[in-house]
C-alpha atoms as a PDB file:
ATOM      1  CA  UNK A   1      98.257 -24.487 -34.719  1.00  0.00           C
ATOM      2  CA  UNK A   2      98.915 -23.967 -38.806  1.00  0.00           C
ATOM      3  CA  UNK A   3     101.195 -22.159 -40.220  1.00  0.00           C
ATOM      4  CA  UNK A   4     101.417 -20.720 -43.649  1.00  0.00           C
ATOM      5  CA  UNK A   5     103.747 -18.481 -45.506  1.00  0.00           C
ATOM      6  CA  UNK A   6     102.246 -15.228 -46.987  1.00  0.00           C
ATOM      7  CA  UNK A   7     103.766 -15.864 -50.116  1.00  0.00           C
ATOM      8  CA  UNK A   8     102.480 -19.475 -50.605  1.00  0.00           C
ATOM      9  CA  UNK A   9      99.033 -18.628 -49.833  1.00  0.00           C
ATOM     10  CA  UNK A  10      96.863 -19.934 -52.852  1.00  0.00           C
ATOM     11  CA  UNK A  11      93.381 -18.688 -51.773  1.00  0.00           C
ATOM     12  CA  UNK A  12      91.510 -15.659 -50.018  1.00  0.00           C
ATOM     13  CA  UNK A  13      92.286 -15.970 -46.634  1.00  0.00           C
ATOM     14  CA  UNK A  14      88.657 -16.045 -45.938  1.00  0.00           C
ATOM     15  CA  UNK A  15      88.460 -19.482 -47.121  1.00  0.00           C
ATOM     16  CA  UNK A  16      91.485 -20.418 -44.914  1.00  0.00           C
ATOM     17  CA  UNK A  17      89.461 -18.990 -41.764  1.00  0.00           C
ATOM     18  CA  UNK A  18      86.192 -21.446 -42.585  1.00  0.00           C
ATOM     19  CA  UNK A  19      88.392 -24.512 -42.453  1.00  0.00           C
ATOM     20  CA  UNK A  20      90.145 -23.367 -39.115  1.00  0.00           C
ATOM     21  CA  UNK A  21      87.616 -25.345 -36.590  1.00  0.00           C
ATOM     22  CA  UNK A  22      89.235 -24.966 -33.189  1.00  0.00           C
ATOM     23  CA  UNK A  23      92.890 -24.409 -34.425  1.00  0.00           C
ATOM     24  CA  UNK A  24      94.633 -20.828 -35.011  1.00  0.00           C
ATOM     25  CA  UNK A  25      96.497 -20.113 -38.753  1.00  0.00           C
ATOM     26  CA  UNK A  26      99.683 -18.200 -38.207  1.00  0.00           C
ATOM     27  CA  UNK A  27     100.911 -16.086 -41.085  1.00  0.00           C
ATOM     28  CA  UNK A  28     104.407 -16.180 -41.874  1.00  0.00           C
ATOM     29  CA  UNK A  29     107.387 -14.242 -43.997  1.00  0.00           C
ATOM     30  CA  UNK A  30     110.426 -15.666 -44.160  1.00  0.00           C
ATOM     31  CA  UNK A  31     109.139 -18.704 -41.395  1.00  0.00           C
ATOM     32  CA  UNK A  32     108.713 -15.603 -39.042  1.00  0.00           C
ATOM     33  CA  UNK A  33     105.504 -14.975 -38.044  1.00  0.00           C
ATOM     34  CA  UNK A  34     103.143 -11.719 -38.676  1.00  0.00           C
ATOM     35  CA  UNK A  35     100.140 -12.103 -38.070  1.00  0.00           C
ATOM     36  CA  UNK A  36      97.258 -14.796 -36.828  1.00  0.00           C
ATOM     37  CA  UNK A  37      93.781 -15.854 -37.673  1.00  0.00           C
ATOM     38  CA  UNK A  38      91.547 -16.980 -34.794  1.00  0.00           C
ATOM     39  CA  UNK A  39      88.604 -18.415 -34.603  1.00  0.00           C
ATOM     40  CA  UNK A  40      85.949 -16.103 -32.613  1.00  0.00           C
ATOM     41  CA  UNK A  41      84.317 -19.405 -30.987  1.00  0.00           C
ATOM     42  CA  UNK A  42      87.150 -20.174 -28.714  1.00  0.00           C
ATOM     43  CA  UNK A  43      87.481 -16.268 -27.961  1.00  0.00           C
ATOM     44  CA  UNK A  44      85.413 -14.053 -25.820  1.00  0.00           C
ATOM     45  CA  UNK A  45      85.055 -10.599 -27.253  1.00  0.00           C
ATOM     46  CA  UNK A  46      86.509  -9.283 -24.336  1.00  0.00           C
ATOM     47  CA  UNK A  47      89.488 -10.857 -24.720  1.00  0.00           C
ATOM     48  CA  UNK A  48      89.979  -9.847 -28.008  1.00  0.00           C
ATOM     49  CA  UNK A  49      89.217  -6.410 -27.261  1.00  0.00           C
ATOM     50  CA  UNK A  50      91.866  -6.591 -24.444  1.00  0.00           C
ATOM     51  CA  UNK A  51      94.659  -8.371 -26.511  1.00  0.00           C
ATOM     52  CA  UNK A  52      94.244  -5.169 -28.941  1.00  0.00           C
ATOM     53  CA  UNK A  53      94.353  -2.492 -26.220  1.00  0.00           C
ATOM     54  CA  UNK A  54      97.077  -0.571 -26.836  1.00  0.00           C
ATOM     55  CA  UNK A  55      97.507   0.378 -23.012  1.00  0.00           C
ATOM     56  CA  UNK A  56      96.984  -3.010 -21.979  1.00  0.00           C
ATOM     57  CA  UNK A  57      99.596  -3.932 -23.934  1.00  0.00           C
ATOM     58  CA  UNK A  58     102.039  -1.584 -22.507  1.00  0.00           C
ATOM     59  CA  UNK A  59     100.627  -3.247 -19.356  1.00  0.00           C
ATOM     60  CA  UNK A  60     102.111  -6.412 -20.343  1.00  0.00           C
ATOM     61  CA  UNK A  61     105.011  -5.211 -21.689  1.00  0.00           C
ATOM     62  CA  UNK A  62     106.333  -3.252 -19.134  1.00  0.00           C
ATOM     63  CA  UNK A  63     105.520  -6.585 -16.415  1.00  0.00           C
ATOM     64  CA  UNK A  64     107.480  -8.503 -18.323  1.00  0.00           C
ATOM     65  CA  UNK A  65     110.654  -6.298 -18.243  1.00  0.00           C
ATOM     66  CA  UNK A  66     110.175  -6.250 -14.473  1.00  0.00           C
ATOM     67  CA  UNK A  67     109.880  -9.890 -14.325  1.00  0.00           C
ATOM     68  CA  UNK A  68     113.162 -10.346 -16.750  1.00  0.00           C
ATOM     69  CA  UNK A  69     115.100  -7.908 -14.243  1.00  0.00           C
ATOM     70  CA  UNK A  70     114.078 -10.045 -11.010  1.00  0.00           C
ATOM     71  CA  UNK A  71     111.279  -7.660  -9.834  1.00  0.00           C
ATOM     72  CA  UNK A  72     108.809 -10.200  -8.861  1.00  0.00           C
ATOM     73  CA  UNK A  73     106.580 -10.685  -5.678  1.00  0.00           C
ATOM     74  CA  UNK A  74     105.472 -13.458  -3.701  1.00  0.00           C
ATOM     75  CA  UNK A  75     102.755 -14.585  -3.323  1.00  0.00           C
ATOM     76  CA  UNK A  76     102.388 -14.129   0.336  1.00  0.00           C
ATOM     77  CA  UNK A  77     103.864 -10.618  -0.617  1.00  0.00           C
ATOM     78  CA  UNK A  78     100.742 -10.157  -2.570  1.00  0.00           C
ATOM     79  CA  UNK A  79      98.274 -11.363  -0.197  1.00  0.00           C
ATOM     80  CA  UNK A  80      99.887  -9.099   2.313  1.00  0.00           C
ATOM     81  CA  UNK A  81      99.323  -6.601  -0.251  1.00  0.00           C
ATOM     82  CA  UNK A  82      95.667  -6.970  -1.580  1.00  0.00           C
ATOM     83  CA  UNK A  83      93.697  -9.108   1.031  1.00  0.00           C
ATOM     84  CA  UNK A  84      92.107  -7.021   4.000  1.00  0.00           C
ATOM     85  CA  UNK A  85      94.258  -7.712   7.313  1.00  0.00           C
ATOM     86  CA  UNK A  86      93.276 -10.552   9.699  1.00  0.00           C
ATOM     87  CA  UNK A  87      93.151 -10.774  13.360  1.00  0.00           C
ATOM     88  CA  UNK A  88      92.559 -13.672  15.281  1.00  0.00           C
ATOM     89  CA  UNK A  89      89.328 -14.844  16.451  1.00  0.00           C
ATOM     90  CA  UNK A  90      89.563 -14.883  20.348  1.00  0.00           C
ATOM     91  CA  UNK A  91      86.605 -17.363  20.254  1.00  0.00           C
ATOM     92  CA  UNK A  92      88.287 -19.563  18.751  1.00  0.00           C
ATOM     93  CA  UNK A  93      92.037 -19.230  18.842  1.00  0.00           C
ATOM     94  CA  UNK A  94      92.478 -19.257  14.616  1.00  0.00           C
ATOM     95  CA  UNK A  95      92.655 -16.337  12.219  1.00  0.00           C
ATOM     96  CA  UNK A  96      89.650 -14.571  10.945  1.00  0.00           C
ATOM     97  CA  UNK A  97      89.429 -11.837   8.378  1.00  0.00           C
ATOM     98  CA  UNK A  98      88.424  -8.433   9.776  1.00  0.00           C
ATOM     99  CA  UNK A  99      84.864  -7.238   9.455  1.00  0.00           C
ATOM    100  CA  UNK A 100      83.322 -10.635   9.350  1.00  0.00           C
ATOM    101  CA  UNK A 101      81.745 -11.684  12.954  1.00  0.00           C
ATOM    102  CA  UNK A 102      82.455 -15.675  13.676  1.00  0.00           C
ATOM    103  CA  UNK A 103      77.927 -15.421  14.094  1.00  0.00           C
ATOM    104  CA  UNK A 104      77.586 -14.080  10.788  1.00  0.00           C
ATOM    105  CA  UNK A 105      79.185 -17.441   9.167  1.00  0.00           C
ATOM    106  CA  UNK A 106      76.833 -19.756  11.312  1.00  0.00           C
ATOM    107  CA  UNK A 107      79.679 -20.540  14.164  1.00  0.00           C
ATOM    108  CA  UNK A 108      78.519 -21.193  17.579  1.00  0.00           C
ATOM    109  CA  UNK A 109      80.746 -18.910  20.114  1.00  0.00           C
ATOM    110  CA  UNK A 110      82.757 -20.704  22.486  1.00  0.00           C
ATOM    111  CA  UNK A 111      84.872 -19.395  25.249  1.00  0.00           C
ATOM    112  CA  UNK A 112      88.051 -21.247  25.456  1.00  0.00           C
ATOM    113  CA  UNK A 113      87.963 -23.616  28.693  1.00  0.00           C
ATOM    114  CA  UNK A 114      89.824 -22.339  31.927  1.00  0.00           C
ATOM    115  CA  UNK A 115      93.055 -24.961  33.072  1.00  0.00           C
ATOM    116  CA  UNK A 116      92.123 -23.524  36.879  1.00  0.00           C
ATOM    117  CA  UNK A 117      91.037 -26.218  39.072  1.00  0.00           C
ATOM    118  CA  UNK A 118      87.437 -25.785  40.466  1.00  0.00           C
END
């Protein structure tokens, strides 16, 4: 990453953004910065389309003031949360996600063995 003050700059910017390659040009006033040139080759449109979004931005800003104030989830909390509920597979004695049959992913059944004597 380059940096450059505003007020030092000696040439159109443009010519700045050709000599960029892979690297990003921060613009600075008074060393603080105000603004960035980036090269479009090592960003998606989507992402700069996103990074702009004024919503998504207030997205980001407002999970980073819950983070700051301790608000945070783990991540079992968020499996919990988003994954579908599991039950275990009597077949085979180990969890299985609900709404996938053990056939369906290639698994021969198996009844667990009886500890009766014959």
């Amino acid at each position: 990453m380059k940096a450059i003050e505003i007020s030092a700059a000696s040439r159109p910017l443009a010519e700045y953004a050709k000599e960029l390659g892979d690297d990003i040009l921060v613009l600075t006033t008074r060393n603080k910065p105000v603004a960035a040139i980036v090269p479009l080759k090592v960003l998606d449109r989507e992402s700069l389309v996103l990074a702009s979004h004024p919503e998504f931005l207030k997205l980001i800003a407002r999970s980073r003031r819950e983070f700051a104030a301790g608000r945070t989830v783990s991540l079992e909390e968020m499996k919990q949360a988003v994954l579908p509920p599991r039950e275990v597979d009597e077949w085979v004695g180990r969890p299985r996600r609900m709404g996938r049959s053990t056939a369906s992913r290639g698994h021969r059944l198996r009844r667990p063995r009886s500890r009766r004597p014959r």
